[in-house]
Protein backbone atom coordinates (compact mmCIF):
# COMPACT_ATOMS: atom_id res chain seq x y z
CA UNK A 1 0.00 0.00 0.00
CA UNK A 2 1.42 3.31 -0.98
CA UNK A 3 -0.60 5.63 1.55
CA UNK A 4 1.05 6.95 4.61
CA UNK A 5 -0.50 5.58 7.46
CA UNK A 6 -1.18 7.01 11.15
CA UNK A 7 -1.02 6.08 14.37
CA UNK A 8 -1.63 7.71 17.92
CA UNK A 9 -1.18 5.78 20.71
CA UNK A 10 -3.18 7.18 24.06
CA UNK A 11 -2.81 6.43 27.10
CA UNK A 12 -4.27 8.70 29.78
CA UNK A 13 -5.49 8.31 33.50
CA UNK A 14 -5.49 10.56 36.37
CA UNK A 15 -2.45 11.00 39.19
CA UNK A 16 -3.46 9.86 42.63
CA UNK A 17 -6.28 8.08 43.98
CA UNK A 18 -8.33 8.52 41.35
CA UNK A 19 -6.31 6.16 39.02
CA UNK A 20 -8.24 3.34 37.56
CA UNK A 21 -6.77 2.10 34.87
CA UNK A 22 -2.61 1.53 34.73
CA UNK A 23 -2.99 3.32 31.05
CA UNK A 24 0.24 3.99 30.00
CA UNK A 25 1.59 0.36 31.16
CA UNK A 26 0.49 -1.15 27.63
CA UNK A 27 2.22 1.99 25.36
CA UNK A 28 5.90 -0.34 25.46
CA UNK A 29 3.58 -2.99 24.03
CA UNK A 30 2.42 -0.82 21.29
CA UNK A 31 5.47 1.40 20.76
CA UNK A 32 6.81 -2.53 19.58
CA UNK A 33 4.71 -3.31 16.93
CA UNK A 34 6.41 -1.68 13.50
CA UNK A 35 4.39 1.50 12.54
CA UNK A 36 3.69 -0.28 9.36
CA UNK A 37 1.98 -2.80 10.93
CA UNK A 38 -0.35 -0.86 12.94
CA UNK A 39 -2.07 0.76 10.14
CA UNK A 40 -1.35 -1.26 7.52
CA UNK A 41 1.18 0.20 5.09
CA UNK A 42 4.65 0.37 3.90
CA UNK A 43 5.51 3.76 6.25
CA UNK A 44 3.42 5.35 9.01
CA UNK A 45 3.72 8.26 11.65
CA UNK A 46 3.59 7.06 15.19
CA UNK A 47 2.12 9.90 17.71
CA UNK A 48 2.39 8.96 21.07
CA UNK A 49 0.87 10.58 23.97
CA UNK A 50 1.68 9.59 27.30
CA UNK A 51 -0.41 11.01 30.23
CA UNK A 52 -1.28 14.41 28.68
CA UNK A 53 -2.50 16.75 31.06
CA UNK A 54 -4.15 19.16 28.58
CA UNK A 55 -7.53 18.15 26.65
CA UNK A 56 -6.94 21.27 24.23
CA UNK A 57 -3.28 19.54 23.48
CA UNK A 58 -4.66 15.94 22.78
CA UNK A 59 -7.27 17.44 19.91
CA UNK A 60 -4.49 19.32 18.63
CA UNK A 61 -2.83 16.16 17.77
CA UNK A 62 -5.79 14.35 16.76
CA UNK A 63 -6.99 17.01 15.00
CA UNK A 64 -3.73 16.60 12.86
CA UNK A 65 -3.40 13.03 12.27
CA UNK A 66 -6.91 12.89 11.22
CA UNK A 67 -6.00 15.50 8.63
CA UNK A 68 -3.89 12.83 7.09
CA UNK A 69 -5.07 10.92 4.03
CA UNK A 70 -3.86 7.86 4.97
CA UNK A 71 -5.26 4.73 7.12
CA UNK A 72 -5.50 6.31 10.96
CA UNK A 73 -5.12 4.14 13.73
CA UNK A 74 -6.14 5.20 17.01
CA UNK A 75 -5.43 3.05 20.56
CA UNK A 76 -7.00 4.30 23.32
CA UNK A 77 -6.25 3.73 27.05
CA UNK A 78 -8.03 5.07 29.93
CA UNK A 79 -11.15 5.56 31.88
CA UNK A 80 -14.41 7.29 31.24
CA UNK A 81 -16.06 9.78 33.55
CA UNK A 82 -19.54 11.18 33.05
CA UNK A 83 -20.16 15.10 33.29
CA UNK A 84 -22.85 15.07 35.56
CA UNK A 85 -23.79 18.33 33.98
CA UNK A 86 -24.16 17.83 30.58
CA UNK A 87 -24.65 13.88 30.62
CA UNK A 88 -21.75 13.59 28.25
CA UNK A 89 -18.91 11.15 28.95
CA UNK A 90 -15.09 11.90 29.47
CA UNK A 91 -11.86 11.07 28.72
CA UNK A 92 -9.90 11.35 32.06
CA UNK A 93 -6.44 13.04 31.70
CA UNK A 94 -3.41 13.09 33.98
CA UNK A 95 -4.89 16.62 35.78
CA UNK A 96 -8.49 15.33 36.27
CA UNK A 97 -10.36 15.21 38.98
CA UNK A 98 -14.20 14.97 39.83
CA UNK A 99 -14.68 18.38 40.38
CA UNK A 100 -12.48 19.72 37.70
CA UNK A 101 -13.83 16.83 34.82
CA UNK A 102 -15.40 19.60 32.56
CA UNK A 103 -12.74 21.19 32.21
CA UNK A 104 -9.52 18.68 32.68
CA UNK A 105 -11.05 15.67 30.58
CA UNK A 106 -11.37 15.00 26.46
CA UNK A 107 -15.02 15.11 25.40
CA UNK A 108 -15.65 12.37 24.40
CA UNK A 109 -17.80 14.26 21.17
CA UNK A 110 -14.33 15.71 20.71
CA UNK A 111 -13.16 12.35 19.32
CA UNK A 112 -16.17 11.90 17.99
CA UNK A 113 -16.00 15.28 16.07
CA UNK A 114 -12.50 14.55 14.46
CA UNK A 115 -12.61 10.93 13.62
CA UNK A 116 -16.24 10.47 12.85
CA UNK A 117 -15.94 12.65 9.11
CA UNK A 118 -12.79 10.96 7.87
CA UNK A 119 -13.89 8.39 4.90
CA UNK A 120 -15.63 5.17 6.26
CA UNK A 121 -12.93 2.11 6.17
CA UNK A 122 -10.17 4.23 6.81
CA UNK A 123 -10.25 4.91 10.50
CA UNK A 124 -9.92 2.19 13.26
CA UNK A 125 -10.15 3.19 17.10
CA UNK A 126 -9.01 0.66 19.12
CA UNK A 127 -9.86 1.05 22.69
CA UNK A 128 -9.38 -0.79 26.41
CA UNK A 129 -11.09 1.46 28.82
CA UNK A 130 -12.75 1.27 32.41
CA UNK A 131 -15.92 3.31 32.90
CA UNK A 132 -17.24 4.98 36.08
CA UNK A 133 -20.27 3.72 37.63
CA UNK A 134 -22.45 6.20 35.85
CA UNK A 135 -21.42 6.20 32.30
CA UNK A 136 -20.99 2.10 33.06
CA UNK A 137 -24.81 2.42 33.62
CA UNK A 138 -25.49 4.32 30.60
CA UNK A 139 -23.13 2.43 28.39
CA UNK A 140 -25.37 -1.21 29.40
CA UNK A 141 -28.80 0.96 28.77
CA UNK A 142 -27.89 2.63 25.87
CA UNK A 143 -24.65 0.62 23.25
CA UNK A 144 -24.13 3.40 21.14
CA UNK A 145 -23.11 5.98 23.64
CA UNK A 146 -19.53 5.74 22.59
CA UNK A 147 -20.59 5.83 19.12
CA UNK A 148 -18.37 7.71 16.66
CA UNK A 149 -19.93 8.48 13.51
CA UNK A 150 -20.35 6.53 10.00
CA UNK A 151 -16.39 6.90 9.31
CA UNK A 152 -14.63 4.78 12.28
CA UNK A 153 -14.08 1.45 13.04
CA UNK A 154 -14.67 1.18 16.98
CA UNK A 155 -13.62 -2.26 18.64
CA UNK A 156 -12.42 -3.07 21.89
CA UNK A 157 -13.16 -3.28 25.39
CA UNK A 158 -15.40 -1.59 28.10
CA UNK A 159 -15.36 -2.72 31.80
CA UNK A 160 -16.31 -1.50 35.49
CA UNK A 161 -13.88 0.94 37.36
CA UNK A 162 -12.57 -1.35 40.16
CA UNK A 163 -13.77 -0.48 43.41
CA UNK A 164 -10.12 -1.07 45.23
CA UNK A 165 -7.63 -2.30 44.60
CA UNK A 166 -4.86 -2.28 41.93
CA UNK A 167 -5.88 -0.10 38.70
CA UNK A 168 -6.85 -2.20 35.82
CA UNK A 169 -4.67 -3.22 33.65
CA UNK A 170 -5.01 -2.98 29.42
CA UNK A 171 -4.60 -6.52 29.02
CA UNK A 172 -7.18 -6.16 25.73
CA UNK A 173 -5.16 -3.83 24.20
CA UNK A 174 -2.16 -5.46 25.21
CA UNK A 175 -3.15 -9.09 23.48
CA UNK A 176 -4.14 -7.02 20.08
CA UNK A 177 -0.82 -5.82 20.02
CA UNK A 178 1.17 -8.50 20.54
CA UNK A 179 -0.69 -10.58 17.58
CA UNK A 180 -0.15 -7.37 15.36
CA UNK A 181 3.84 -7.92 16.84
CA UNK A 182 3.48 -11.60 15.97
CA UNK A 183 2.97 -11.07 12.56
CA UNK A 184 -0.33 -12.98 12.48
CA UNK A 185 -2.98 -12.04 9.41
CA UNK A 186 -6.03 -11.66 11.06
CA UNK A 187 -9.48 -10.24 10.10
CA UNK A 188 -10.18 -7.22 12.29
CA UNK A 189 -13.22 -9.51 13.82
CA UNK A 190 -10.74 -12.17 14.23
CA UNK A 191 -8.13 -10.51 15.97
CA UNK A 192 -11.03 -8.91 18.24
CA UNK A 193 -11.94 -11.97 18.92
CA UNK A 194 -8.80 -13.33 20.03
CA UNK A 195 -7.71 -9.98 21.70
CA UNK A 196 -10.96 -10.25 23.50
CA UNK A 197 -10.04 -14.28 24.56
CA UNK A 198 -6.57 -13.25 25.79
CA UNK A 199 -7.78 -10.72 27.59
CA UNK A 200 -10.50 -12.45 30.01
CA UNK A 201 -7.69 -15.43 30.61
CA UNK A 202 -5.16 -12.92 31.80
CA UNK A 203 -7.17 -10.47 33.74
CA UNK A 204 -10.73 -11.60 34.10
CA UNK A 205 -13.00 -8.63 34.38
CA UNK A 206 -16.32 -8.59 35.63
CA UNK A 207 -18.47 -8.26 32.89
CA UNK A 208 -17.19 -6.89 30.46
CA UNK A 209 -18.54 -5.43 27.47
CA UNK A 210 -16.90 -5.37 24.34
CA UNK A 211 -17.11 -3.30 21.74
CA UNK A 212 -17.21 -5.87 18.54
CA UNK A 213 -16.93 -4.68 14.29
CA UNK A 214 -19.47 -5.38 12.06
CA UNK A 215 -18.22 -6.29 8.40
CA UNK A 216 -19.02 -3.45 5.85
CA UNK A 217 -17.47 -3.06 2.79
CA UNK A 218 -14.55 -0.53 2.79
CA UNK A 219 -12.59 1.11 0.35
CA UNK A 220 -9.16 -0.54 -1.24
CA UNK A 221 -6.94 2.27 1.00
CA UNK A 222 -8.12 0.88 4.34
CA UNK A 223 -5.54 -0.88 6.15
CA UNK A 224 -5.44 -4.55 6.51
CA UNK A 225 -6.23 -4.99 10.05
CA UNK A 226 -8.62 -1.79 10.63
CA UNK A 227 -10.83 -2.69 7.34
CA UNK A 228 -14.18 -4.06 6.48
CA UNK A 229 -16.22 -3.50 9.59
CA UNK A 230 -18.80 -1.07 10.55
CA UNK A 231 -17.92 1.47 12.49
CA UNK A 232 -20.82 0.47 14.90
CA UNK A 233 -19.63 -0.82 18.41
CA UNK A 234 -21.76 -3.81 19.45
CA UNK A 235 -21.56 -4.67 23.55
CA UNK A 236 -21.45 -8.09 23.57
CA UNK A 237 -22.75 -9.20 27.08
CA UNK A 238 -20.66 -11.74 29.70
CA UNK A 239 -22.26 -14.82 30.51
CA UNK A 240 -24.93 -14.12 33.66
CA UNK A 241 -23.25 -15.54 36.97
CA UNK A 242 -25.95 -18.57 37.97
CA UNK A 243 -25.13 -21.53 35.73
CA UNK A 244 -22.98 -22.10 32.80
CA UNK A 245 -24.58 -24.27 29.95
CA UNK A 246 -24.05 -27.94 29.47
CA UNK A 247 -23.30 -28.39 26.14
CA UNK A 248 -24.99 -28.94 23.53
CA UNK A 249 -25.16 -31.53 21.21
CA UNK A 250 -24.56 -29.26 18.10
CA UNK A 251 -24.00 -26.02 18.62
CA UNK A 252 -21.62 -24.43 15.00
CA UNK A 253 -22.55 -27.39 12.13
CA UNK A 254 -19.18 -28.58 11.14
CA UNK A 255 -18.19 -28.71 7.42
CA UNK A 256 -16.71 -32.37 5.47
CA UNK A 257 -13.50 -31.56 4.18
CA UNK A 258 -13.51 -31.86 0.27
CA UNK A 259 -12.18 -35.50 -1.05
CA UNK A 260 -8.86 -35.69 -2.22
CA UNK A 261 -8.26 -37.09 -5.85
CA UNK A 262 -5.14 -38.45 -7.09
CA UNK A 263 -2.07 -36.58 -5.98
CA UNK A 264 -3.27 -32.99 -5.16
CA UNK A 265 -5.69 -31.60 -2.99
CA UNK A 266 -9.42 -31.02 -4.83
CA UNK A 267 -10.49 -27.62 -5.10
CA UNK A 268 -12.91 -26.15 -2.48
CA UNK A 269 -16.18 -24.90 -4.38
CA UNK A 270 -16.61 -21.46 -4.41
CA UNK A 271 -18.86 -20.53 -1.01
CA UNK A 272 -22.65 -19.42 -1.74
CA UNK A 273 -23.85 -15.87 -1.68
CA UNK A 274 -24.53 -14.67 1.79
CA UNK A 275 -22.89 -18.47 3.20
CA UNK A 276 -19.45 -17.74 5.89
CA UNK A 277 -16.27 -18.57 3.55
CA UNK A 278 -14.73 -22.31 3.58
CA UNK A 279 -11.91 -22.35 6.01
CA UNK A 280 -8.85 -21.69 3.73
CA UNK A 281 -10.85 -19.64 1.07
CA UNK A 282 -9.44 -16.08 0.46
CA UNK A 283 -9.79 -13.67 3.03
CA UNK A 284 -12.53 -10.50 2.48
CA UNK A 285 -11.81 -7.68 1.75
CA UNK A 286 -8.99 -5.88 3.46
CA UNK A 287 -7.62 -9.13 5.09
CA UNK A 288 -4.16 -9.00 2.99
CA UNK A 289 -2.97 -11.34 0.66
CA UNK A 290 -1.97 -14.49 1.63
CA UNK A 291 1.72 -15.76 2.34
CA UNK A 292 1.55 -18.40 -0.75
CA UNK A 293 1.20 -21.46 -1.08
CA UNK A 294 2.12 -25.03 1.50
CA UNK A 295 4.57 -26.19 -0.40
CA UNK A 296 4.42 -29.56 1.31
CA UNK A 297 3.03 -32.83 -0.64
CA UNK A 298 -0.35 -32.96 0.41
CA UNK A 299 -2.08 -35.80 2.57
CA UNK A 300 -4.10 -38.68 2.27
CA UNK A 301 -7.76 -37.59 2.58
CA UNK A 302 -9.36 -37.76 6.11
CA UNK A 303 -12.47 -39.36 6.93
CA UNK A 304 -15.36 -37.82 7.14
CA UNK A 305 -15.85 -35.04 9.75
CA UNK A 306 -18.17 -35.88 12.11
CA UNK A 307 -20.58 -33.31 13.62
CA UNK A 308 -19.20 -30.64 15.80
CA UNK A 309 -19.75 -30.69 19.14
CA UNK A 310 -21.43 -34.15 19.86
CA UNK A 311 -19.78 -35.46 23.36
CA UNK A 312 -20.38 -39.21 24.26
CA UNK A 313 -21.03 -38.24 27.63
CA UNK A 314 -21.85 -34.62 27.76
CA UNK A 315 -21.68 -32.95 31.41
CA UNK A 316 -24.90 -32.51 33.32
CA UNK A 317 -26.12 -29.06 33.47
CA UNK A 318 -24.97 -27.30 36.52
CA UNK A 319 -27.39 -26.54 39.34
CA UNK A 320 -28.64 -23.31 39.94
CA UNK A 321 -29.07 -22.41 44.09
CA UNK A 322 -32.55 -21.40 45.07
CA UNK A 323 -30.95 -18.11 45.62
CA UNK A 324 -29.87 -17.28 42.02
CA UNK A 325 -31.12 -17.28 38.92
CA UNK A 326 -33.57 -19.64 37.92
CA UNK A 327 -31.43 -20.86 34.46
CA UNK A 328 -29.22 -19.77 32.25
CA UNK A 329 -30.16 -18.48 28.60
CA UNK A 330 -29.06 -21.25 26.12
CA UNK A 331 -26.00 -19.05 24.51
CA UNK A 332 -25.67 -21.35 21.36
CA UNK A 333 -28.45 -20.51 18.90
CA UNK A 334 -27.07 -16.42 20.04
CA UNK A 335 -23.59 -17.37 18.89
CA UNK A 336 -24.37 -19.65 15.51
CA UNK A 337 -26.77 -16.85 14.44
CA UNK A 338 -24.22 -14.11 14.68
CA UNK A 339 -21.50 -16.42 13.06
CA UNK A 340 -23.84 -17.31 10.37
CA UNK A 341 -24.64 -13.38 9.79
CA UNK A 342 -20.67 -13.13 9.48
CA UNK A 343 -20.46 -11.37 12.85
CA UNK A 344 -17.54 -13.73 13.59
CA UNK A 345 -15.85 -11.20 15.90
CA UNK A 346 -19.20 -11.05 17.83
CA UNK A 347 -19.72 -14.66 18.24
CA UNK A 348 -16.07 -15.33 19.31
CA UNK A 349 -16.04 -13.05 22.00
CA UNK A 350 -19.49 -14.21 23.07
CA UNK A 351 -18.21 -17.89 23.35
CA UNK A 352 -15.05 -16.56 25.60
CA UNK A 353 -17.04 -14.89 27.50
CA UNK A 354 -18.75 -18.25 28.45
CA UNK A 355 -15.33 -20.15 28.09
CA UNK A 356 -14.07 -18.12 30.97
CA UNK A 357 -17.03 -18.40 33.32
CA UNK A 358 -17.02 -22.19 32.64
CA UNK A 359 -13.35 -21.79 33.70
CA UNK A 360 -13.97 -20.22 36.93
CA UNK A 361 -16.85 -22.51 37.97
CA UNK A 362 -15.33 -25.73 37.01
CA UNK A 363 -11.70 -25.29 36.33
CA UNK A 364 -9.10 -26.26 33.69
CA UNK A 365 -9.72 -29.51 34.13
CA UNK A 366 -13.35 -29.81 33.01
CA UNK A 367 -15.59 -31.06 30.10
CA UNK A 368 -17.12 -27.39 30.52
CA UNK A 369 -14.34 -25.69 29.61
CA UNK A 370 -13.36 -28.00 26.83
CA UNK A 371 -16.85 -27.58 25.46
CA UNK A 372 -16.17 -23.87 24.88
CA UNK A 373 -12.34 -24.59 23.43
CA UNK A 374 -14.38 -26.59 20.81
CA UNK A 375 -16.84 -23.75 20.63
CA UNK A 376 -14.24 -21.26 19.46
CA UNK A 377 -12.34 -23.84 17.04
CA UNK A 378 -15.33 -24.21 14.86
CA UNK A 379 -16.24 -20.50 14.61
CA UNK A 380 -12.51 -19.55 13.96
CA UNK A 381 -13.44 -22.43 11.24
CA UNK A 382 -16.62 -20.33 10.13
CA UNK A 383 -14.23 -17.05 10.21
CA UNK A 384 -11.87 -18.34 7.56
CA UNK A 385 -9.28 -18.85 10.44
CA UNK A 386 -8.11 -22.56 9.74
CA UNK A 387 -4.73 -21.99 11.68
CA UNK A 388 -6.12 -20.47 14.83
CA UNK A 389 -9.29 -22.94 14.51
CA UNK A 390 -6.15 -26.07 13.95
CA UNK A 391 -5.04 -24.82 17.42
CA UNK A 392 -8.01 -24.80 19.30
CA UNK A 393 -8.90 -27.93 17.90
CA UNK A 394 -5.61 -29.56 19.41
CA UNK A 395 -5.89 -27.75 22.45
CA UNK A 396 -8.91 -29.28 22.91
CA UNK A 397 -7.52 -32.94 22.21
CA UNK A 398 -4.97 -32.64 24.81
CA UNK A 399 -7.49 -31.45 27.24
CA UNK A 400 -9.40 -34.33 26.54
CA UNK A 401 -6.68 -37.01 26.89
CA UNK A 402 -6.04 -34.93 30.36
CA UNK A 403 -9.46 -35.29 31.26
CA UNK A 404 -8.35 -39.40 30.93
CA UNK A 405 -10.33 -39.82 28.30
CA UNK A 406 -9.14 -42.55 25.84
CA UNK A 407 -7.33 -42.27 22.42
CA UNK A 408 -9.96 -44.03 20.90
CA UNK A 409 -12.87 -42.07 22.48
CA UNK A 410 -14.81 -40.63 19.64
CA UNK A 411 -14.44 -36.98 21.36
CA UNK A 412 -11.10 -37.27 21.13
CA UNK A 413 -10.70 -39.17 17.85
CA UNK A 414 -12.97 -36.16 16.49
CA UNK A 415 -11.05 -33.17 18.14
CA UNK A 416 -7.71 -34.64 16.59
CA UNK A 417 -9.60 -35.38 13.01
CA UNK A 418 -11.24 -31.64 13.09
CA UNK A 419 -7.39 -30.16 13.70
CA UNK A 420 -6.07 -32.02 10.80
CA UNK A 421 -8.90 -30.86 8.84
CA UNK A 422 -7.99 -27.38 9.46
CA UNK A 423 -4.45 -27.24 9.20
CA UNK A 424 -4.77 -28.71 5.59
CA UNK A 425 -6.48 -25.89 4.67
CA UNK A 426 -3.29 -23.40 6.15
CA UNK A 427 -2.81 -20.99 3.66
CA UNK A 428 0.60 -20.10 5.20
CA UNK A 429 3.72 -21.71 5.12
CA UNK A 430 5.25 -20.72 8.34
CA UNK A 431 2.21 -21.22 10.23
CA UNK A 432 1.38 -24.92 8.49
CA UNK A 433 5.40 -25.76 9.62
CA UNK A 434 5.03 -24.70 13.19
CA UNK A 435 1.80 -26.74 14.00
CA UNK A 436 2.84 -29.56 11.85
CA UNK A 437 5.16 -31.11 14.63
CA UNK A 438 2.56 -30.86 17.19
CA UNK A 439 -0.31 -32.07 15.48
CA UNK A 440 2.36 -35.31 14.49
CA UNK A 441 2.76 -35.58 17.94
CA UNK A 442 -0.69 -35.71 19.07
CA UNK A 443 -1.59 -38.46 15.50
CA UNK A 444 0.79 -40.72 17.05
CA UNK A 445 -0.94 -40.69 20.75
CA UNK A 446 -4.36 -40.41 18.20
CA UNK A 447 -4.06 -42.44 14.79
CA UNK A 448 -7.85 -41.90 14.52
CA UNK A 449 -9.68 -44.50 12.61
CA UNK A 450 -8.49 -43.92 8.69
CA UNK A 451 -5.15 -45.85 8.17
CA UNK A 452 -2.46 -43.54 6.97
CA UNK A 453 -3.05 -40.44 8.00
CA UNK A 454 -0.08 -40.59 10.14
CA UNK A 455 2.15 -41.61 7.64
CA UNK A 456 0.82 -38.88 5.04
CA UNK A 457 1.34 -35.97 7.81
CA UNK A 458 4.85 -36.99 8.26
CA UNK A 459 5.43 -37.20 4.59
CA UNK A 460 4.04 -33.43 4.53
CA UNK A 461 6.09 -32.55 6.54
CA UNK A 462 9.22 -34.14 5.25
């Protein structure tokens, strides 16, 4: 891309006391990603701003950078105060305090004002923010009080100001920069999605809303992370705290892999109008080309896959007290429907959000939480991610085997099958090579129940 790209990294939170967020603890993480990378070009400006005291100062700059043709990337850090006056929420700076918001804090309209005319697709604010108890209250009545115009792309997270305690850290904005550092292609709903995962594993947050992209077509300038949603910001809600779901039988329908015929791989058919792309299809628009092609001698087919999500023994559903809610809303048909309306990033974080309360109700070590691992590997399937969905799916494997379940078990037999599936269809080189090994390692604890397959991974990989 020939455009000069932007990026202003902000981190801001008041001195004292009235510090709830450690902001500016995440800028070495984002000061490490190349400038290229964040937006999505060949060169970019980097403008960082570190604890600013003045609000007038910060719109200088943004004013600026939004001036720029280029892709603008914009990471935000901080917490959000409510002028009790005008109802209007604000962007706490190093010199505010509750009496002197109005006049110490960024407007949040401010942003709004600069970023929301710049040309749709071209703008991406990325934020990790903790919210006072009254603009928390009006952000979970009302999503689109953050809202930033029709230009902007707004993802990222919203939670609770702690009450005590240590500040919060920006472990959202954190994760999405160190899988922009990793050099990982990822779909802005994708790496959401797995910012959004990362996130709630490090530094669980009491319900947390986050702020997911909606695919839109964009224009051919927009950068490849920061293009193709909406600049609409979605609160997905965390899982309630009385039960967690058993699960269910079928919850994402899983997709055969396409037959292999002769020496070489069949072609996938081309996906149907309004259907989510075949794992290992092209990426949409914006996603960036692909690294070539595996240069590895292809497989033996696999069996047939088997439907997702179909434990021989699936857990009992968890109790519910008298004192707490009566059940749980089923969370499945919520998360197929969005994945299915290519609201991947949506559904994702939805299913971590129930991955991690199944984690702190039952533990590591439970057919819960391995239910939700599976969860996530078939949407990254749905998303076009075969090499994040190939990881879940052996994550989910090992678990199993942990769990003392056999080799042979059909859960296990399937998990293994499903990640073979998916990292046939790696697009990548480097990625395909790096989970090769393990997925060898786990076939020869697994063979599964087509002779061979062994043997043609290792000759793959030779």
């Amino acid at each position: 891309m020939s455009a000069v790209g932007t990026a202003v990294l902000l981190a801001a939170a008041p001195a004292g006391r009235g510090r709830a967020m450690d902001a500016a603890s995440v800028l070495p993480a984002l000061a490490a990603v190349p400038p290229g990378v964040l937006t999505g070009t060949t060169a970019a400006t980097v403008v960082e701003l570190a604890d600013p005291l003045d609000p007038q100062t910060v719109l200088t700059r943004l004013r600026g950078a939004a001036a720029s043709p280029g892709p603008l990337v914009v990471c935000l850090a901080g917490q959000l105060h409510l002028d009790r006056r005008q109802q209007l929420p604000h962007l706490a700076l190093a010199r505010t305090t509750p009496a002197t918001l109005r006049y110490t804090a960024l407007p949040w309209h401010w942003l709004a004002g600069e970023l929301g005319v710049r040309q749709p697709g071209t703008t991406t604010v990325v934020v990790d923010l903790v919210a006072d108890p009254d603009v928390w209250q009006r952000l979970t009545a009302a999503p689109g009080l953050l809202h930033l115009g029709p230009g902007p792309l707004l993802q990222g997270r919203v939670v609770p100001a702690p009450r005590r305690g240590e500040p919060t850290a920006p472990e959202y904005l954190r994760a999405w920069a160190e899988l922009l550092r990793s050099g990982a292609r990822l779909t802005p709903a994708a790496a959401h999605a797995e910012a959004a995962a990362r996130a709630m594993t490090v530094a669980p947050a009491p319900q947390p809303v986050f702020l997911a992209p909606l695919p839109v077509p964009s224009p051919a300038t927009a950068p490849t992370h920061a293009s193709g949603p909406a600049p609409a910001a979605t609160p997905v809600p965390a899982p309630l705290a009385g039960s967690v779901p058993a699960p269910r039988p079928t919850a994402v329908p899983a997709a055969a892999p396409a037959p292999v015929a002769g020496p070489a791989p069949a072609a996938a058919p081309a996906p149907r109008a309004g259907s989510a792309p075949a794992p290992g299809s092209a990426p949409g628009p914006g996603a960036g080309p692909a690294s070539g092609p595996v240069t590895v001698a292809p497989p033996a087919p696999l069996p047939p896959m088997p439907p997702a999500f179909v434990p021989a023994n699936p857990p009992a559903p968890v109790p519910v007290g008298t004192s707490g809610p009566v059940a749980a809303e089923d969370p499945h048909p919520t998360i197929l429907a969005a994945a299915m309306a290519g609201r991947h990033g949506e559904a994702a974080a939805v299913a971590a959000a129930w991955e991690h309360e199944a984690l702190r109700r039952h533990g590591h070590r439970s057919a819960e939480a391995v239910h939700w691992t599976e969860v996530r590997a078939d949407l990254a399937r749905l998303a076009g991610e075969p090499a994040r969905s190939c990881e879940l799916w052996l994550a989910a494997a090992e678990a199993r085997l942990g769990l003392g379940q056999r080799p042979d078990d059909p859960d296990v037999e399937g998990a293994v099958d499903r990640a073979h599936h998916q990292w046939e269809q790696i697009g990548d080189t480097g990625r395909s090579r790096t989970l090769g090994p393990i997925l060898i390692a786990l076939r020869r604890r697994v063979p599964g129940r087509r002779p061979g397959a062994l043997a043609a991974l290792t000759r793959r990989m030779s």
